[in-house]
C-alpha atoms as a PDB file:
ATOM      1  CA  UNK A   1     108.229  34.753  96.188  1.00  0.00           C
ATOM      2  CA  UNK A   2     107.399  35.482  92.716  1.00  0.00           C
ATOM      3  CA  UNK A   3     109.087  36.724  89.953  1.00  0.00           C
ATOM      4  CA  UNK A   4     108.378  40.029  88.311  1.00  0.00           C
ATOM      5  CA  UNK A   5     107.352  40.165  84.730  1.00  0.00           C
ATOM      6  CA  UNK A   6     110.669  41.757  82.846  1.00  0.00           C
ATOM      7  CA  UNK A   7     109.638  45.334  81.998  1.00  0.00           C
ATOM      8  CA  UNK A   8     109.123  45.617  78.196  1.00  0.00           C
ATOM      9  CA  UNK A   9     111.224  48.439  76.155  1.00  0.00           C
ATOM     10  CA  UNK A  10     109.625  51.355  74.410  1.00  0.00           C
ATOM     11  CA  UNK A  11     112.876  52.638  73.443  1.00  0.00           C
ATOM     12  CA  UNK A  12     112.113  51.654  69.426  1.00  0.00           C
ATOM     13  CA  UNK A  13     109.168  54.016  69.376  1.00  0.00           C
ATOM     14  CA  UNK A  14     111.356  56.945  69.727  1.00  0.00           C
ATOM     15  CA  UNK A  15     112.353  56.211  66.147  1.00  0.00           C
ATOM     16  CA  UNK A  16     109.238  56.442  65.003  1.00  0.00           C
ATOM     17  CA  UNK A  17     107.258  59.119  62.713  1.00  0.00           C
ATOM     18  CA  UNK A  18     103.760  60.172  63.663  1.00  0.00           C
ATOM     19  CA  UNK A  19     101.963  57.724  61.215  1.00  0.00           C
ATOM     20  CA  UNK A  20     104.080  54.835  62.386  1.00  0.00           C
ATOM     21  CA  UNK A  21     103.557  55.800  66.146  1.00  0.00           C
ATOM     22  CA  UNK A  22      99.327  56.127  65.426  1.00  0.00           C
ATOM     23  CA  UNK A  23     100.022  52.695  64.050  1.00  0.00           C
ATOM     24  CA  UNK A  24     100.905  51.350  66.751  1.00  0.00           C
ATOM     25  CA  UNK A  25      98.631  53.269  68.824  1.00  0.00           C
ATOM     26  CA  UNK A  26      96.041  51.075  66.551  1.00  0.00           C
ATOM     27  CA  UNK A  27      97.708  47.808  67.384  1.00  0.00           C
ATOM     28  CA  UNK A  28      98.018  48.428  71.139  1.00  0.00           C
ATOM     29  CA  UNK A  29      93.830  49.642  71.159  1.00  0.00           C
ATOM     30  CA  UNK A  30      93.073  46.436  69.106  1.00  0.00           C
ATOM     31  CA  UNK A  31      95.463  44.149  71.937  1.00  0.00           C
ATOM     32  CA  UNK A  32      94.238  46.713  74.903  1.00  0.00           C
ATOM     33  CA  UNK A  33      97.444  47.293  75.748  1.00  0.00           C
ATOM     34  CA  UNK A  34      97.192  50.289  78.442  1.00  0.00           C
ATOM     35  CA  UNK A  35     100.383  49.858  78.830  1.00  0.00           C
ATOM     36  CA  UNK A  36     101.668  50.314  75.358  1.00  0.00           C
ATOM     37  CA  UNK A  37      99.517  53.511  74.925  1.00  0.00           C
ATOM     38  CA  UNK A  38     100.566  55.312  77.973  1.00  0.00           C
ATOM     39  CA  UNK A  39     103.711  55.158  76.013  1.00  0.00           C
ATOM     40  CA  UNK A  40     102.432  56.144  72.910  1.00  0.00           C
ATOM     41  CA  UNK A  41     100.612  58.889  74.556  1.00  0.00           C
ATOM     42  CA  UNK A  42     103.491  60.767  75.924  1.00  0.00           C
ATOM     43  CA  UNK A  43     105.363  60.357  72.525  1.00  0.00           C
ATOM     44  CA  UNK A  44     102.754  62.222  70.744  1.00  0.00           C
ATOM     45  CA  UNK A  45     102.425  64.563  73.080  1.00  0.00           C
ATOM     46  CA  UNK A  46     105.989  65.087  72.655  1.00  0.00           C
ATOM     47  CA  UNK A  47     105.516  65.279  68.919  1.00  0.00           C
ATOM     48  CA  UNK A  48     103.077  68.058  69.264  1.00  0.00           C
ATOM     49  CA  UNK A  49     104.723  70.201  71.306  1.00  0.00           C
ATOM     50  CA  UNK A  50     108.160  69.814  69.754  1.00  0.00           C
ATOM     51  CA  UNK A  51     106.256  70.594  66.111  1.00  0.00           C
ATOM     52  CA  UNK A  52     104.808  73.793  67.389  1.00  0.00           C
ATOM     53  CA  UNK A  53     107.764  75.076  69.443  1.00  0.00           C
ATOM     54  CA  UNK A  54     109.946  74.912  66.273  1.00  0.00           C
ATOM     55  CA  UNK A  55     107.254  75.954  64.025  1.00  0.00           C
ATOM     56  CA  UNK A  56     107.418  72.920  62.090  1.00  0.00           C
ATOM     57  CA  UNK A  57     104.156  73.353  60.045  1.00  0.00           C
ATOM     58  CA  UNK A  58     104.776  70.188  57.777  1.00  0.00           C
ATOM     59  CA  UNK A  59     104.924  67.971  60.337  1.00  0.00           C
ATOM     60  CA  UNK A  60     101.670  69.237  61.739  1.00  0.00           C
ATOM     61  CA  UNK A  61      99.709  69.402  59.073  1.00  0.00           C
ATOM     62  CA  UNK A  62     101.157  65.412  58.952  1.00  0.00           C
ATOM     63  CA  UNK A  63     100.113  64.389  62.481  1.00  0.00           C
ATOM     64  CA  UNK A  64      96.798  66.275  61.423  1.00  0.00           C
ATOM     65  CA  UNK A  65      96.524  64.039  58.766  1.00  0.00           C
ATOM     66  CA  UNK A  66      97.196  61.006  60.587  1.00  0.00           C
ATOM     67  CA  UNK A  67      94.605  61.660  63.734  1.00  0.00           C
ATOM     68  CA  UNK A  68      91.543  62.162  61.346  1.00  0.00           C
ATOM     69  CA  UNK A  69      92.154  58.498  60.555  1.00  0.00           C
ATOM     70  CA  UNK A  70      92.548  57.781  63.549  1.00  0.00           C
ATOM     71  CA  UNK A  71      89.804  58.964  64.855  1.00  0.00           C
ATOM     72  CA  UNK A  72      87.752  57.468  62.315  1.00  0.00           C
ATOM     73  CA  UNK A  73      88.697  54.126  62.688  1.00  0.00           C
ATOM     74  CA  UNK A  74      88.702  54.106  66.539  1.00  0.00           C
ATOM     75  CA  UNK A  75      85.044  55.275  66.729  1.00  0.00           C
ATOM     76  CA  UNK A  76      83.758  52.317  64.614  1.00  0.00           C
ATOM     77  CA  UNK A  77      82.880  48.847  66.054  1.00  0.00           C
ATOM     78  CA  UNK A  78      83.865  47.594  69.770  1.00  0.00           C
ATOM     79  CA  UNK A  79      87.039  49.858  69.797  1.00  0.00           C
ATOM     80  CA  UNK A  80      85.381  53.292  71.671  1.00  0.00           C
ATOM     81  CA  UNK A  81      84.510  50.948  74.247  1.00  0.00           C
ATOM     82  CA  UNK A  82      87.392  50.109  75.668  1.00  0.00           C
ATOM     83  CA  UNK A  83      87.115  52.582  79.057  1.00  0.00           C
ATOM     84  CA  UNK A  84      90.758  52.380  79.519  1.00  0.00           C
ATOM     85  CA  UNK A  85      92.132  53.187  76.254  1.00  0.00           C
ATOM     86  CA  UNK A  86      89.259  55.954  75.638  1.00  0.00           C
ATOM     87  CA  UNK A  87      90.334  59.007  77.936  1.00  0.00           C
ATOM     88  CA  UNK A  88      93.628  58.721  75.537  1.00  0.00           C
ATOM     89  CA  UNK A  89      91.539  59.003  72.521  1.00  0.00           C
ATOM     90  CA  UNK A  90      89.633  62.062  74.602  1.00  0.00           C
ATOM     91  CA  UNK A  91      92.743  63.891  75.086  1.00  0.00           C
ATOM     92  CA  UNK A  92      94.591  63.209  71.871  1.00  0.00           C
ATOM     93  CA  UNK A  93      91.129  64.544  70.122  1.00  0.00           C
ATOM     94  CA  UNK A  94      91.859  68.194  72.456  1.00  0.00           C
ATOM     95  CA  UNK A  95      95.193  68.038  71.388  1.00  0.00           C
ATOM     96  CA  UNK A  96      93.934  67.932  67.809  1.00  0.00           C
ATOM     97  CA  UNK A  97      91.391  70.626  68.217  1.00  0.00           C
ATOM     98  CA  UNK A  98      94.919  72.508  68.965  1.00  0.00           C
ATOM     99  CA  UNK A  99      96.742  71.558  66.355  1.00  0.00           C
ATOM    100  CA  UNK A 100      93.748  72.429  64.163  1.00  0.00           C
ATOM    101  CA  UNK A 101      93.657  75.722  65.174  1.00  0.00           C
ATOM    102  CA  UNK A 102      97.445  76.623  65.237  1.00  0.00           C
ATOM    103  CA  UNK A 103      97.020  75.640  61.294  1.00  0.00           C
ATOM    104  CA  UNK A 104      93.970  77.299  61.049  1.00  0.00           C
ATOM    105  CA  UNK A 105      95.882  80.315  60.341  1.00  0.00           C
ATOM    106  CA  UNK A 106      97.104  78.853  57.168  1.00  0.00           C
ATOM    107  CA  UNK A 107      93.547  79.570  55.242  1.00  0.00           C
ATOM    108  CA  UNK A 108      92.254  76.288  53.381  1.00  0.00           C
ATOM    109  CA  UNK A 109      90.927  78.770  50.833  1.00  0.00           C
ATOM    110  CA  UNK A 110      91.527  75.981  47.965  1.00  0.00           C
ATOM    111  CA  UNK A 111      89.591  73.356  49.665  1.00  0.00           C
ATOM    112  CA  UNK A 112      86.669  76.470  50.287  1.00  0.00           C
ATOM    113  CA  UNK A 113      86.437  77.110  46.580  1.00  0.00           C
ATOM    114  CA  UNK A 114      85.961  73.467  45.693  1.00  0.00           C
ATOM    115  CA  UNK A 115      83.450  73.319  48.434  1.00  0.00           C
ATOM    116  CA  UNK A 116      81.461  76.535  46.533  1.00  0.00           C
ATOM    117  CA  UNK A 117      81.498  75.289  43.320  1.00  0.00           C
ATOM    118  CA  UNK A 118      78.735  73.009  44.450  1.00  0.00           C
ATOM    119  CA  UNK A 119      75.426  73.827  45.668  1.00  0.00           C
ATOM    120  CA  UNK A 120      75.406  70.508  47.993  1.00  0.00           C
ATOM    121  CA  UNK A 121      78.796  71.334  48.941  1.00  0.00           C
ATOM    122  CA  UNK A 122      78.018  73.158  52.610  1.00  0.00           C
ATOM    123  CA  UNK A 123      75.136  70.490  53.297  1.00  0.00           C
ATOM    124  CA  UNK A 124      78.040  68.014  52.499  1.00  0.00           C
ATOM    125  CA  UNK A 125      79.887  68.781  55.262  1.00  0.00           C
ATOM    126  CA  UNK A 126      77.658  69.906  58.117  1.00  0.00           C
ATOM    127  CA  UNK A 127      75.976  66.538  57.379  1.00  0.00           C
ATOM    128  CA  UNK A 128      79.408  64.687  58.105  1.00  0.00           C
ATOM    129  CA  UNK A 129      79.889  66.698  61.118  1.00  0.00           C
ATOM    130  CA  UNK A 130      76.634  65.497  62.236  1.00  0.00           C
ATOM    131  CA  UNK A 131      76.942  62.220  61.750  1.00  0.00           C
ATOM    132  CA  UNK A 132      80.635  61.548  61.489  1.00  0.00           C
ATOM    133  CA  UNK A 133      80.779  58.896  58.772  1.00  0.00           C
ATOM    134  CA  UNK A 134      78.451  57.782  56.248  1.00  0.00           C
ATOM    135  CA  UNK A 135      78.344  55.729  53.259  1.00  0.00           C
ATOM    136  CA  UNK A 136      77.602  57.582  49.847  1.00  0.00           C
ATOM    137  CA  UNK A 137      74.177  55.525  48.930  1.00  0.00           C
ATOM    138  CA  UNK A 138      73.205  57.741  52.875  1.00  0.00           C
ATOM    139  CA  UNK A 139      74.284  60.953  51.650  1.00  0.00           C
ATOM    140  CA  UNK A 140      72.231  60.690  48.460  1.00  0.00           C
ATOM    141  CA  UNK A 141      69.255  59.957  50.593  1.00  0.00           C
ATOM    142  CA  UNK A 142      70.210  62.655  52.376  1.00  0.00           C
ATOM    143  CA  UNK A 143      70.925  64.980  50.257  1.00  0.00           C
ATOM    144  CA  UNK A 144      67.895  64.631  47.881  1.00  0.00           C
ATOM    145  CA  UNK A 145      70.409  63.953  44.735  1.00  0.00           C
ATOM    146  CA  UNK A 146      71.996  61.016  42.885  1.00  0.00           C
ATOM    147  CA  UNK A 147      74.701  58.468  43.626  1.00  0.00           C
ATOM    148  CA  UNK A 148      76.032  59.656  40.519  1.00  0.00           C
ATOM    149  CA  UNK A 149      75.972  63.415  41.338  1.00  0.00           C
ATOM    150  CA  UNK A 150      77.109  62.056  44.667  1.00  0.00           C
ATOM    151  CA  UNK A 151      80.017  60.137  43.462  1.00  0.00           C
ATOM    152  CA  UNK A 152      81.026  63.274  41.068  1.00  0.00           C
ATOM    153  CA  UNK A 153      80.743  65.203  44.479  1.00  0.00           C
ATOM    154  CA  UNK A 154      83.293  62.926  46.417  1.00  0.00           C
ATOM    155  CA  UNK A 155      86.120  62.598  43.731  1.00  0.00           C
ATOM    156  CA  UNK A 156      86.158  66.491  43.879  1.00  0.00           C
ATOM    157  CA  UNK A 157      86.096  66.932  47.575  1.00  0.00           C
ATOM    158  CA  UNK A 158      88.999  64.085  47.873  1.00  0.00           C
ATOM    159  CA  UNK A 159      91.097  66.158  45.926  1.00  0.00           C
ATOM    160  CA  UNK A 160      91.372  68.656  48.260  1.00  0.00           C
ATOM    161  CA  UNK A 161      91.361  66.752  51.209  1.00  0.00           C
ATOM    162  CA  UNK A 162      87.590  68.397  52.119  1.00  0.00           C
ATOM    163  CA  UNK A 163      86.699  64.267  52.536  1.00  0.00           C
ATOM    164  CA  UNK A 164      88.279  60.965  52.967  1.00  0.00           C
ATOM    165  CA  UNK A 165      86.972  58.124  51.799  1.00  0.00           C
ATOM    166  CA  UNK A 166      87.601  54.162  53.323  1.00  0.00           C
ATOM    167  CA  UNK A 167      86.798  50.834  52.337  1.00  0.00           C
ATOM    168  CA  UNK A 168      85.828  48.820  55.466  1.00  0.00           C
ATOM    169  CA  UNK A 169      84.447  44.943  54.462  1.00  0.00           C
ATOM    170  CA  UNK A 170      81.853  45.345  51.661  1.00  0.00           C
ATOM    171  CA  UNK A 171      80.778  49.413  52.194  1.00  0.00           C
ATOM    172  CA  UNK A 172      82.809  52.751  50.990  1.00  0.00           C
ATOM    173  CA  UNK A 173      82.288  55.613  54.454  1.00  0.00           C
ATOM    174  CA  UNK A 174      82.673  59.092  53.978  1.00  0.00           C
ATOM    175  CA  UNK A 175      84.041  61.394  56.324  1.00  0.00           C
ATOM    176  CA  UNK A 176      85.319  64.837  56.517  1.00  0.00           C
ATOM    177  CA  UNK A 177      89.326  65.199  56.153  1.00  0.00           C
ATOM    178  CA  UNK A 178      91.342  67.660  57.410  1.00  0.00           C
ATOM    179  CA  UNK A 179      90.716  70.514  54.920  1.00  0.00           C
ATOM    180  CA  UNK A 180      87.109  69.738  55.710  1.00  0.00           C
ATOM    181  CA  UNK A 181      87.141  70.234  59.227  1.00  0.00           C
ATOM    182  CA  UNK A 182      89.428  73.774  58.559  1.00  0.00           C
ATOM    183  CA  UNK A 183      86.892  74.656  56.342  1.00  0.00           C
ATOM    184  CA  UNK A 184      83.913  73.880  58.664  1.00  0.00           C
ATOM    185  CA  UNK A 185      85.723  75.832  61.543  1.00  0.00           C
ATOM    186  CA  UNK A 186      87.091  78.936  59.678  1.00  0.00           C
ATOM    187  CA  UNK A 187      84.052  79.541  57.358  1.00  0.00           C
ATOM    188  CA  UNK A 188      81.040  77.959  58.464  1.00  0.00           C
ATOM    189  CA  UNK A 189      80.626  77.776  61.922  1.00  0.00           C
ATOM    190  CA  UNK A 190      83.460  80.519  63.268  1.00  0.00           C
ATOM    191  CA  UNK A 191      81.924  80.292  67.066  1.00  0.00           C
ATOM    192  CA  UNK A 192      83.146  76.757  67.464  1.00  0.00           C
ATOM    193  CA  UNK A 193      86.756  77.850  66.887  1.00  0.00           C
ATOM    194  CA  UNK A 194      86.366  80.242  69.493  1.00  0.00           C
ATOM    195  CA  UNK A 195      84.554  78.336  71.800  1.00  0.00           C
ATOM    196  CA  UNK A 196      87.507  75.674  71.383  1.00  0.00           C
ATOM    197  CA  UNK A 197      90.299  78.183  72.250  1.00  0.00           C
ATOM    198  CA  UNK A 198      88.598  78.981  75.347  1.00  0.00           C
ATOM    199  CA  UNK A 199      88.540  75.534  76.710  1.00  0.00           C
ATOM    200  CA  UNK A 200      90.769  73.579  74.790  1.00  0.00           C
ATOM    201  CA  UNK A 201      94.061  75.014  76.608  1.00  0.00           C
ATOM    202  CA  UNK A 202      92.425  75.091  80.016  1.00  0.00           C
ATOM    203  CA  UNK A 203      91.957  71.225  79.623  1.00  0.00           C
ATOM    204  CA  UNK A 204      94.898  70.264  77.781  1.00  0.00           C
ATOM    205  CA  UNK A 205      97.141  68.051  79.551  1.00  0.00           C
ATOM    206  CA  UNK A 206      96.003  68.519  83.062  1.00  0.00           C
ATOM    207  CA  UNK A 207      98.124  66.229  84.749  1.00  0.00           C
ATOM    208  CA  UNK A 208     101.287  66.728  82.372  1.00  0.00           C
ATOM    209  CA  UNK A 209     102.530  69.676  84.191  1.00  0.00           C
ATOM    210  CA  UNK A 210     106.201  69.029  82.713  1.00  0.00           C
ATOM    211  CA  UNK A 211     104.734  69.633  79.183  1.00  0.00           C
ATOM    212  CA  UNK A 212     102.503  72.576  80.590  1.00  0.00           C
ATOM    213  CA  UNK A 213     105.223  74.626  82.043  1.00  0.00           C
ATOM    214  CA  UNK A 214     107.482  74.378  78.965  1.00  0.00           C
ATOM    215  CA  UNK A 215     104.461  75.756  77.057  1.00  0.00           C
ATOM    216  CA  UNK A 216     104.279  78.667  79.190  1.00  0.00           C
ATOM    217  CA  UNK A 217     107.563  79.346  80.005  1.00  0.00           C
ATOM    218  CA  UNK A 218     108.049  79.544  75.652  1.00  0.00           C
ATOM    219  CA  UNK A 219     104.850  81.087  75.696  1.00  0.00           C
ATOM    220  CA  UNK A 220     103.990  83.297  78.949  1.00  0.00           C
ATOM    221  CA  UNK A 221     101.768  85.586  77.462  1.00  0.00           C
ATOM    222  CA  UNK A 222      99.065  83.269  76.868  1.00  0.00           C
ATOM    223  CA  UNK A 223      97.626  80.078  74.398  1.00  0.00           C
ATOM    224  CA  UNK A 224     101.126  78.905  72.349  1.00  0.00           C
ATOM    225  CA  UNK A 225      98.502  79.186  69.509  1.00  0.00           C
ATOM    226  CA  UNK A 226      98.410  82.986  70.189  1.00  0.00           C
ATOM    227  CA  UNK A 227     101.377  83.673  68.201  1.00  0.00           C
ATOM    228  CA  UNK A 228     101.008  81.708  65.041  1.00  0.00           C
ATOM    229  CA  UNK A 229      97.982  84.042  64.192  1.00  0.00           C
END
């Protein structure tokens, strides 16, 4: 008869804040560790409910933070391709789409200002939604202007968290931040916010009925974003 593995302990990641717990959601994608990330998984969704049930804004506008990196470092290279590990990343992005909108009702009208002062500004961003990351020598091209004026155009939009820029190996990628995607959804392309409220809840944690009935039973009249607006 064999012997069963001992059953490893999660307990420590309780301890955890939301960067060190993506962290670790980074280690256990690099190790596939399905395992690991089902853990991880029901921590953060945890996190996200807890944060919006006590109207903890700071600590959203943190795990915000936190997924855009995330996200940007999972979909580059070999790492999206991991079929386990991706529905995870699928359903921690809808889970972001939520927590985007419940702080969409804190305007980014500083970041929107910065992002009129320039003429390129607009095409800046609907070019990084487009393509999701890019290196500044490609948005020149792009763009028709520069790498100076390009350069100028980053440091500005950094600032104000419009864009985040990463040094991977030898190249510099661009791609939007948090204030950038609040700024794409709130003043440049409204419908997708709507379209997102529509579905987003519907699909949100399908098989987590636990977490889905302490939603609604907080929140019976509807989306939990409903009543931060």
């Amino acid at each position: 008869m064999q012997s069963q593995s001992p059953r490893k302990d999660y307990s420590n990641l309780l301890k955890l804040q939301v960067q060190e717990l993506l962290s670790h959601a980074q280690n256990s994608i690099e190790n596939k560790d399905l395992e690991a990330l089902q853990h991880i998984d029901l921590l953060v969704k945890r996190y996200f409910c807890k944060s919006i049930v006590r109207n903890e804004f700071e600590k959203l506008e943190t795990f915000s933070k936190h997924m855009v990196k995330l996200f940007s470092w999972f979909n580059r290279g070999s790492k999206a391709k991991w079929e386990e590990g991706v529905p995870i990343i699928r359903k921690w992005d809808t889970i972001f789409e939520l927590n985007e909108l419940i702080l969409g009702s804190k305007s980014p009208q500083q970041a929107y200002k910065e992002m009129q002062k320039s003429y390129y500004g607009e095409k800046l961003i609907k070019l990084l939604i487009e393509h999701k990351m890019l290196k500044p020598s490609e948005i020149a091209e792009k763009l028709g202007i520069k790498k100076q004026q390009v350069s100028a155009l980053l440091g500005r939009f950094e600032k104000v968290g419009l864009i985040i820029r990463e040094v991977h190996g030898k190249n510099v990628w661009v791609s939007l931040g948090s204030e950038g995607i609040r700024v794409y959804k709130k003043f440049i392309e409204p419908k997708y916010t709507q379209k997102i409220e529509q579905e987003a809840y519907a699909k949100l944690f399908p098989q987590d009925s636990l977490v889905t009935l302490e939603l609604v039973r907080l929140h019976p009249k509807g989306p939990v974003f409903a009543s931060t607006r």
